[in-house]
N, C-alpha and C. Protein backbone atom coordinates (compact mmCIF):
# COMPACT_ATOMS: atom_id res chain seq x y z
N UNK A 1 -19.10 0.49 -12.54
CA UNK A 1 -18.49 0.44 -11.22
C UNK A 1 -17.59 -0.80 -11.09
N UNK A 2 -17.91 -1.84 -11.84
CA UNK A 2 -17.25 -3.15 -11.77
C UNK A 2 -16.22 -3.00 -12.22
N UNK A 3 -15.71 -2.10 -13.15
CA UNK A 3 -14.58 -1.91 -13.68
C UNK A 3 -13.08 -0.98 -13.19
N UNK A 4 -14.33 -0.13 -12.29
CA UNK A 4 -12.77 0.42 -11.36
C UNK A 4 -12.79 -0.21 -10.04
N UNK A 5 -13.79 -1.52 -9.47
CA UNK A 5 -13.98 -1.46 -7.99
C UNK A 5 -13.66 -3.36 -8.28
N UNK A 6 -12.73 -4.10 -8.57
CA UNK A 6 -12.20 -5.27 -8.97
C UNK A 6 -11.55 -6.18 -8.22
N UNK A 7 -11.16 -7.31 -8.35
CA UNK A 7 -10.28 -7.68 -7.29
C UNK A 7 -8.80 -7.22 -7.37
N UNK A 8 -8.67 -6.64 -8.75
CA UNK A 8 -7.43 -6.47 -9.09
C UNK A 8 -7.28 -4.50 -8.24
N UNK A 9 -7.95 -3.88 -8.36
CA UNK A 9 -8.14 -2.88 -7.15
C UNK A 9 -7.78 -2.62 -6.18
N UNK A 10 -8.53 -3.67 -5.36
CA UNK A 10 -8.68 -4.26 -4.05
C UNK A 10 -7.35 -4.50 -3.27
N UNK A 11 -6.81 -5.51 -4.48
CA UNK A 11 -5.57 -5.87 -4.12
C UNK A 11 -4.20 -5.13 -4.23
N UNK A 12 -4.45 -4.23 -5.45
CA UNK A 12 -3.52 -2.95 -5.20
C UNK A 12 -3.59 -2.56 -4.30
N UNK A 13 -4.98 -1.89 -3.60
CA UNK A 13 -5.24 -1.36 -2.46
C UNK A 13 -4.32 -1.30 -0.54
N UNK A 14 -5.00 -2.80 -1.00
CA UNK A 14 -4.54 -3.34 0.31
C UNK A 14 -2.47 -3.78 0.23
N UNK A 15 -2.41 -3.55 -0.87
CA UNK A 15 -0.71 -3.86 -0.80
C UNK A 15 -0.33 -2.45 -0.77
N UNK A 16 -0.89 -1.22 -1.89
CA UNK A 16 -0.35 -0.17 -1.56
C UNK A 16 -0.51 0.39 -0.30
N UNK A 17 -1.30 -0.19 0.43
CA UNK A 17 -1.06 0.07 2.24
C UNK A 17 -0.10 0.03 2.61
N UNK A 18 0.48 -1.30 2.94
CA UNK A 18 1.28 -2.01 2.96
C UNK A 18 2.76 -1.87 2.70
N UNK A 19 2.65 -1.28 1.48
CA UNK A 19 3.78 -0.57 0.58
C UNK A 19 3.77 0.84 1.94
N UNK A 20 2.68 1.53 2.24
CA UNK A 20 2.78 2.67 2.51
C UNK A 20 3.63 2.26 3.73
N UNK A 21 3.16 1.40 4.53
CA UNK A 21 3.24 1.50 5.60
C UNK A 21 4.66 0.85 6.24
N UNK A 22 5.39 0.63 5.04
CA UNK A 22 6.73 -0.26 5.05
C UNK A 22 7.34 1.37 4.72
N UNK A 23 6.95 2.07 3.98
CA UNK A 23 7.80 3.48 3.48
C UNK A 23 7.77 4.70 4.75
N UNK A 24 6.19 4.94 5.45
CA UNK A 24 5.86 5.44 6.57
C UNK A 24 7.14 5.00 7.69
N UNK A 25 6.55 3.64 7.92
CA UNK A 25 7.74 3.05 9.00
C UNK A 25 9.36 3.51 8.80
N UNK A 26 10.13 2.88 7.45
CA UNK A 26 11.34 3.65 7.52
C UNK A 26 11.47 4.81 7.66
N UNK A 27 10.42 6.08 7.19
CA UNK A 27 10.37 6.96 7.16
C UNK A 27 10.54 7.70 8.41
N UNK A 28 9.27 7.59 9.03
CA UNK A 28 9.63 7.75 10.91
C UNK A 28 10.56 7.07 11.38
N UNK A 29 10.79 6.25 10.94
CA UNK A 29 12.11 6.07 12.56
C UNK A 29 13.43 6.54 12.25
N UNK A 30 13.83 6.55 10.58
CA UNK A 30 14.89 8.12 10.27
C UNK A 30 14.73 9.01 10.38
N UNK A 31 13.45 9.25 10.46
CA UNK A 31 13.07 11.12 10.68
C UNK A 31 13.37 11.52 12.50
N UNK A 32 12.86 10.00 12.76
CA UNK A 32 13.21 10.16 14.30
C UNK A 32 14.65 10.56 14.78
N UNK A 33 15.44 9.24 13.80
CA UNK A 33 16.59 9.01 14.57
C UNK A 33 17.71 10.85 14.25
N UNK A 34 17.28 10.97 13.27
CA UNK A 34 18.43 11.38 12.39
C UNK A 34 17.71 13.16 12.30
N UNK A 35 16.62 13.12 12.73
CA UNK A 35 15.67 14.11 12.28
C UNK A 35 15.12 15.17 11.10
N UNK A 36 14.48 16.24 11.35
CA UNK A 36 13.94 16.92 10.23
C UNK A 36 14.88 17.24 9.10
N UNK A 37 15.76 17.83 9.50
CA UNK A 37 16.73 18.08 8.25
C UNK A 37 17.08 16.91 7.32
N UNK A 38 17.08 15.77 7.71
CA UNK A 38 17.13 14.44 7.02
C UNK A 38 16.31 13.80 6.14
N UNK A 39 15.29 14.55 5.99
CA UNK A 39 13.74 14.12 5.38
C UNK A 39 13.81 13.23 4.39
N UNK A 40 14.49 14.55 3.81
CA UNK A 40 14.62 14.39 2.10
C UNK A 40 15.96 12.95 1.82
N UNK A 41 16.63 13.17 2.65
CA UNK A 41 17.49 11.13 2.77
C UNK A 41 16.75 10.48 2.93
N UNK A 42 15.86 10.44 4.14
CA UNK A 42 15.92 9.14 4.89
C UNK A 42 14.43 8.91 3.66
N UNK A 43 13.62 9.87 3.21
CA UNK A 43 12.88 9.47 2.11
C UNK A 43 13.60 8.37 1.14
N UNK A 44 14.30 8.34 0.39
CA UNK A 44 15.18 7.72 0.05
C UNK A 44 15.11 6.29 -0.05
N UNK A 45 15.41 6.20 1.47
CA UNK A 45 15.44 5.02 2.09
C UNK A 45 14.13 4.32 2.22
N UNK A 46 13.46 5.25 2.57
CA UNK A 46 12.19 4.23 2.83
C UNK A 46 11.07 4.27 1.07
N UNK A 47 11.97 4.88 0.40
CA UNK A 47 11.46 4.64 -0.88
C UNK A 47 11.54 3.21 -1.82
N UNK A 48 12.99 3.00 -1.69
CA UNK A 48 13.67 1.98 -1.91
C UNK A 48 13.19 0.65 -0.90
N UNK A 49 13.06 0.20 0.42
CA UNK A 49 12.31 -0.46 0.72
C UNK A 49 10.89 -0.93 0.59
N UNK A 50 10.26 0.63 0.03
CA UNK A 50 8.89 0.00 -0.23
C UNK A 50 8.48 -0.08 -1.28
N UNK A 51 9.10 0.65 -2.58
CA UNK A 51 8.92 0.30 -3.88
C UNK A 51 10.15 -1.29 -4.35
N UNK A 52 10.52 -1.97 -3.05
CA UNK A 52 10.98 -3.40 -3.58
C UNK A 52 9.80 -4.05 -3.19
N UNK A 53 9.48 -4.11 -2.26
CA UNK A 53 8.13 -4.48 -1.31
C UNK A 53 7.42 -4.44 -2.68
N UNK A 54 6.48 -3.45 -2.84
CA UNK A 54 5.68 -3.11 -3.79
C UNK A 54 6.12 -4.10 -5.34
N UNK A 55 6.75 -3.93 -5.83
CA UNK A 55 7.11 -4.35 -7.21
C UNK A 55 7.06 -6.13 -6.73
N UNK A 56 7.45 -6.74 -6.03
CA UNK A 56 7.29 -8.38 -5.47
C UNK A 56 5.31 -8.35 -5.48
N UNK A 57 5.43 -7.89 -4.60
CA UNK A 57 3.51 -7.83 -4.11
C UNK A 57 2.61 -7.67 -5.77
N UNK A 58 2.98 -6.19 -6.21
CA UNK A 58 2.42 -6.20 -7.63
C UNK A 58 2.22 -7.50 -8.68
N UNK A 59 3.72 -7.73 -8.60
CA UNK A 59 4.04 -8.58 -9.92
C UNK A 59 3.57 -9.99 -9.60
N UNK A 60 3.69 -11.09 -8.54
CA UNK A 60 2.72 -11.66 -7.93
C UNK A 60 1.14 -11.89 -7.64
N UNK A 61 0.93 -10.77 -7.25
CA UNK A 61 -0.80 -10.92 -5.68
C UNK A 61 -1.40 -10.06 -6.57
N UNK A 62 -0.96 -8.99 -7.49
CA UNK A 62 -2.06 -7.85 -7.89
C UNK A 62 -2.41 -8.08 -9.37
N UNK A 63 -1.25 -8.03 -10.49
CA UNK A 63 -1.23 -8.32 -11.87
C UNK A 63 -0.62 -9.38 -12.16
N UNK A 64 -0.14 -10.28 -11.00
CA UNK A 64 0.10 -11.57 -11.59
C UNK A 64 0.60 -12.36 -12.94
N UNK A 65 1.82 -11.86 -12.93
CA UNK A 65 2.50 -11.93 -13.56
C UNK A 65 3.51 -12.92 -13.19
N UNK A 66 3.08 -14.08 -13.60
CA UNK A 66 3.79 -14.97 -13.01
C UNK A 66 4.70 -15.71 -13.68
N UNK A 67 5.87 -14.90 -15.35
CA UNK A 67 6.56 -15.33 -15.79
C UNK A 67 7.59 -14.93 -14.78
N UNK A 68 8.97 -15.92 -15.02
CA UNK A 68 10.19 -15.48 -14.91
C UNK A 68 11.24 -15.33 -15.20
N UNK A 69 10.81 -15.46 -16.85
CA UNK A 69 11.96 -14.99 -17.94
C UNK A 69 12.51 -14.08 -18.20
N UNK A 70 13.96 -13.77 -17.97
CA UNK A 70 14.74 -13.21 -17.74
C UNK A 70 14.34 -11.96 -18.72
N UNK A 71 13.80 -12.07 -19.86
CA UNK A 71 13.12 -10.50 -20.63
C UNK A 71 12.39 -10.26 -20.13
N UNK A 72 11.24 -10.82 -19.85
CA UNK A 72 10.56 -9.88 -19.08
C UNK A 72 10.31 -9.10 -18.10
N UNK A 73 11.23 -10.18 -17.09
CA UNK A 73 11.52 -9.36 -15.43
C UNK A 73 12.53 -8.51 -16.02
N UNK A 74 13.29 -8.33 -16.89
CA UNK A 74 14.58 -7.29 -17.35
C UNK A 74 13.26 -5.93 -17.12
N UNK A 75 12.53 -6.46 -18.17
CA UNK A 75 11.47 -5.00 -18.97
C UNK A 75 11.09 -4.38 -17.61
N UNK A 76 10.20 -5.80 -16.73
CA UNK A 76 9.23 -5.23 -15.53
C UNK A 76 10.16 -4.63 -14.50
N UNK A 77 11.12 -4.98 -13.96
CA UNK A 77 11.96 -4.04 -12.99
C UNK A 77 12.31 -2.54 -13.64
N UNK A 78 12.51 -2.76 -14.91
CA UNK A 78 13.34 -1.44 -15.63
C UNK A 78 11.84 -0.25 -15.52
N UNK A 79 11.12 -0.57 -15.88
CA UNK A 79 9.97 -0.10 -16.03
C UNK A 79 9.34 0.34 -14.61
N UNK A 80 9.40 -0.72 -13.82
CA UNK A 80 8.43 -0.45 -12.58
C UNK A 80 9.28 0.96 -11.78
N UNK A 81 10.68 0.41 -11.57
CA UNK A 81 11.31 1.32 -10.80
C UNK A 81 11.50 2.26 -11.65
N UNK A 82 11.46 2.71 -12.73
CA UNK A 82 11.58 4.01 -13.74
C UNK A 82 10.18 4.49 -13.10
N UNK A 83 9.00 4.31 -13.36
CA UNK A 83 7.83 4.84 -12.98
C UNK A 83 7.77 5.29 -11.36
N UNK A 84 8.53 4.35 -10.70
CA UNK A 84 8.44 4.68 -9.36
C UNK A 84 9.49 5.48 -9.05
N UNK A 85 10.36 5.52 -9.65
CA UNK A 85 11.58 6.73 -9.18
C UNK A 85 10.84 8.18 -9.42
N UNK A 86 9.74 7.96 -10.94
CA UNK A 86 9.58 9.32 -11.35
C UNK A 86 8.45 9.85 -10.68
N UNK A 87 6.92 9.19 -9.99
CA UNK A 87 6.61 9.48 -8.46
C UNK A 87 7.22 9.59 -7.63
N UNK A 88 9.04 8.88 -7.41
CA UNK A 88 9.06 9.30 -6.45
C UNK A 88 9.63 11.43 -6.32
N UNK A 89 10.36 11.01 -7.49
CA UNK A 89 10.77 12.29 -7.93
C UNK A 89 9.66 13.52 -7.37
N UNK A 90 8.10 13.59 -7.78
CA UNK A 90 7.42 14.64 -7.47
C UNK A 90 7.15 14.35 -5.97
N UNK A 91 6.80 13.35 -5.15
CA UNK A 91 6.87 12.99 -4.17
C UNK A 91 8.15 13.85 -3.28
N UNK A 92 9.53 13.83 -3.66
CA UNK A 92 10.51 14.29 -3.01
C UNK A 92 10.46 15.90 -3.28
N UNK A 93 9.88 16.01 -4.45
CA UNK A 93 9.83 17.80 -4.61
C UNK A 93 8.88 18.49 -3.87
N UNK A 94 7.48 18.00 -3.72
CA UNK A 94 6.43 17.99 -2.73
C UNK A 94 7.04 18.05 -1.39
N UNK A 95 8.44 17.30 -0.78
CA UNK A 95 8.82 17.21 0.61
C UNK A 95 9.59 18.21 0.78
N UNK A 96 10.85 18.45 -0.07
CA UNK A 96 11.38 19.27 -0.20
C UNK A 96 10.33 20.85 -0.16
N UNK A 97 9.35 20.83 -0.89
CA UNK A 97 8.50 22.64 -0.79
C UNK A 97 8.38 22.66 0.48
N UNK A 98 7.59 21.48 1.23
CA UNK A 98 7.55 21.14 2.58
C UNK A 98 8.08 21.92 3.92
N UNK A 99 9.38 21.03 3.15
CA UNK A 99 10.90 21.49 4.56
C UNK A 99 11.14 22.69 4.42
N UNK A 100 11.49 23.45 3.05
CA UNK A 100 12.55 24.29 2.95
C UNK A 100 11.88 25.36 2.28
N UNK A 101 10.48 25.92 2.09
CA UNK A 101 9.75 27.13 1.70
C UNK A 101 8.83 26.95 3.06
N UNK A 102 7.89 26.22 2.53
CA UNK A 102 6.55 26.44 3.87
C UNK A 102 7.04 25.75 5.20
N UNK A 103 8.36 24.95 5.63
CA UNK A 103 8.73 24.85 7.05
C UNK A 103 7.61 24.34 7.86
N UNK A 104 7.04 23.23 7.21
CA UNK A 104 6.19 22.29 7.71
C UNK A 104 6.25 21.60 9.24
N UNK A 105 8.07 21.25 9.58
CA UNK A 105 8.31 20.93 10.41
C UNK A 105 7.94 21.59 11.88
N UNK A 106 7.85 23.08 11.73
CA UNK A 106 7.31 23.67 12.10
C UNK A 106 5.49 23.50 12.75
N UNK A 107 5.42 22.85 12.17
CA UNK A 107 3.79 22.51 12.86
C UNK A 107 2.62 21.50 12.97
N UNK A 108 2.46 21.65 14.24
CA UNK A 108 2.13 19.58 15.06
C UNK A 108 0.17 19.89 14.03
N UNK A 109 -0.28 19.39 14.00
CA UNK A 109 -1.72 18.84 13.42
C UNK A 109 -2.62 17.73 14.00
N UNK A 110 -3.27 18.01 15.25
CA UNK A 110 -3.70 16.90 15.99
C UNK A 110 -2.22 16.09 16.54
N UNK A 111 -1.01 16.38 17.02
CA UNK A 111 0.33 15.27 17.36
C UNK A 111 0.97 15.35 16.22
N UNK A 112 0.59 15.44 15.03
CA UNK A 112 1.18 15.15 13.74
C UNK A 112 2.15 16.05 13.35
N UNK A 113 3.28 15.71 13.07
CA UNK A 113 3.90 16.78 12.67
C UNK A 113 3.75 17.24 11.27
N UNK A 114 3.90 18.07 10.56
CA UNK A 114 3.78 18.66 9.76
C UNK A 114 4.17 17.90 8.38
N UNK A 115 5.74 17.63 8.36
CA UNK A 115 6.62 16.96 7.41
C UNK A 115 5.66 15.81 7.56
N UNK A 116 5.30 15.38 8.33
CA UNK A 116 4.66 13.75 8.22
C UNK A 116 3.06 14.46 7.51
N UNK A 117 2.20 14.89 7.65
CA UNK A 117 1.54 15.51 6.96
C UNK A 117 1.70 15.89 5.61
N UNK A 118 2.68 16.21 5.04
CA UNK A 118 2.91 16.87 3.90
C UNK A 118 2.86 14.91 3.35
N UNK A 119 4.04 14.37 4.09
CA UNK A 119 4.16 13.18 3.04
C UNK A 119 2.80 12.23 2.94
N UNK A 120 1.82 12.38 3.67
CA UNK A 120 0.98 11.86 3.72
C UNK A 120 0.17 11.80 2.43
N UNK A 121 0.10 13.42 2.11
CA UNK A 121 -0.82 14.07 1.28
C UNK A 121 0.06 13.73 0.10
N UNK A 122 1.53 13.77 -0.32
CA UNK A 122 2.38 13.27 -1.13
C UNK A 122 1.85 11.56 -1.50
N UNK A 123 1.92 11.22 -0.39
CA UNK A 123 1.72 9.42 -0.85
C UNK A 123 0.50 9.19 -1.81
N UNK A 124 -0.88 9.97 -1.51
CA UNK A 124 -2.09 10.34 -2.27
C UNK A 124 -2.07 10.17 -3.70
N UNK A 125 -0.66 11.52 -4.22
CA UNK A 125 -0.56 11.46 -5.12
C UNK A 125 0.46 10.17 -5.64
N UNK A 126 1.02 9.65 -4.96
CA UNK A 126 1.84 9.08 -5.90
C UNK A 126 1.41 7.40 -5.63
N UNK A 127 0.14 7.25 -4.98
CA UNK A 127 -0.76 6.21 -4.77
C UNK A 127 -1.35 5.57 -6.42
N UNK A 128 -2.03 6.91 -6.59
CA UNK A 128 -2.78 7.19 -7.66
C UNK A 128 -1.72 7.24 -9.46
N UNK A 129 -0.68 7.81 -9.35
CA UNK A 129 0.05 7.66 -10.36
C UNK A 129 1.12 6.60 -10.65
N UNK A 130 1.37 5.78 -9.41
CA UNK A 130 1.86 4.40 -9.26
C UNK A 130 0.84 3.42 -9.73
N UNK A 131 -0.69 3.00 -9.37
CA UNK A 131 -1.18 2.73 -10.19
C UNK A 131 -1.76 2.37 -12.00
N UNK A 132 -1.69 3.94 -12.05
CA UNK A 132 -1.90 4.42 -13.32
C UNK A 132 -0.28 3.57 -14.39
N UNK A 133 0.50 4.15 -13.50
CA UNK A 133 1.55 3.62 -13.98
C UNK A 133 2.04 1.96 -14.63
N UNK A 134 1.80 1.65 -13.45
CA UNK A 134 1.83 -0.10 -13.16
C UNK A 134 0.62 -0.67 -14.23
N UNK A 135 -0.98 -0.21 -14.24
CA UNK A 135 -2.09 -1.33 -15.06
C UNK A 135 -1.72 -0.20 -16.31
N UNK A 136 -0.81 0.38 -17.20
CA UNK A 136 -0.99 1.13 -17.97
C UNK A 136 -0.03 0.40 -18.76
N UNK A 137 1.27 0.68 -18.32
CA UNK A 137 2.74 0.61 -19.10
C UNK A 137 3.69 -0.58 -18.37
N UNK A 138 3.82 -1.55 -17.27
CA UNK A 138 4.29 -2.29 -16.31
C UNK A 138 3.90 -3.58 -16.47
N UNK A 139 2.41 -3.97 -16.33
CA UNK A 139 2.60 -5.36 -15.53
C UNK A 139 1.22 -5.31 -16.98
N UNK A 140 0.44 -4.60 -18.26
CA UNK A 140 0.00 -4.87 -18.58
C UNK A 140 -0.21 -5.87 -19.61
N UNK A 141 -1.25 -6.54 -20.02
CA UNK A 141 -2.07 -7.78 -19.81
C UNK A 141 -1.49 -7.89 -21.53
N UNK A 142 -1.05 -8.72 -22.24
CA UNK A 142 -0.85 -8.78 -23.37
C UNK A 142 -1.19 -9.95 -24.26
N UNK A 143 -2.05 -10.01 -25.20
CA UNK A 143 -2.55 -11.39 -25.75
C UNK A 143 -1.73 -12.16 -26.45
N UNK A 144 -2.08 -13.51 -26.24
CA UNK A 144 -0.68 -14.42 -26.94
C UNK A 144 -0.67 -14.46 -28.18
């Protein structure tokens, strides 16, 4: 249990909140402004704000990685945002089935709208494979 329940966990945890909730936020208030048909943009947008968010927080507070030699931050940006483009990739295909087959927008869930529902259940997955991603191939631990 000590091995998946860590501080290094923890602290993913509580940043991939964080992360979420910086991507959530842009998310709603383009979905607001600009509305449903916009999803799949204003995703985009709040992708790019929270996977910068995220990659600072990571490389810092979570895996601590606290070189800043110009190879390695080359590798760790190239890498982080490759992994995170390619969650975001199934993430946006997940929104897209969403909008434009099952017409999610179409239906509130307790207030909730639907599209916000779908991305919810989207973030889940790409919670879990952003992780995987990051302590696997990203920010991992290498002996001198």
């Amino acid at each position: 249990m000590k091995k998946w329940i860590n501080r290094e966990t923890i602290l993913y945890l509580v940043f991939g909140v964080l992360s979420t909730l910086v991507n959530f936020g842009v998310f709603e208030l383009g979905r607001r402004k600009f509305g449903d048909d916009a999803a799949l943009l204003v995703n985009v947008g709040a992708f790019i704000a929270a996977a910068s968010f995220a990659y600072i927080t990571n490389k810092l507070f979570v895996f601590e990685s606290k070189s800043w030699s110009p190879k390695l931050l080359r590798r760790e940006i190239v890498s982080f945002f490759g992994a995170r483009i390619t969650s975001f990739a199934i993430e946006e295909a997940g929104l897209w089935v969403s909008t434009e087959w099952i017409r999610a927008g179409q239906y509130n869930v307790f207030g909730f709208n639907g599209i916000t529902i779908a991305k919810v259940l989207l973030s889940v997955i790409v919670v879990v494979l952003n992780y995987i991603f990051s302590k696997l191939f990203i920010f991992k631990k290498t002996n001198p």
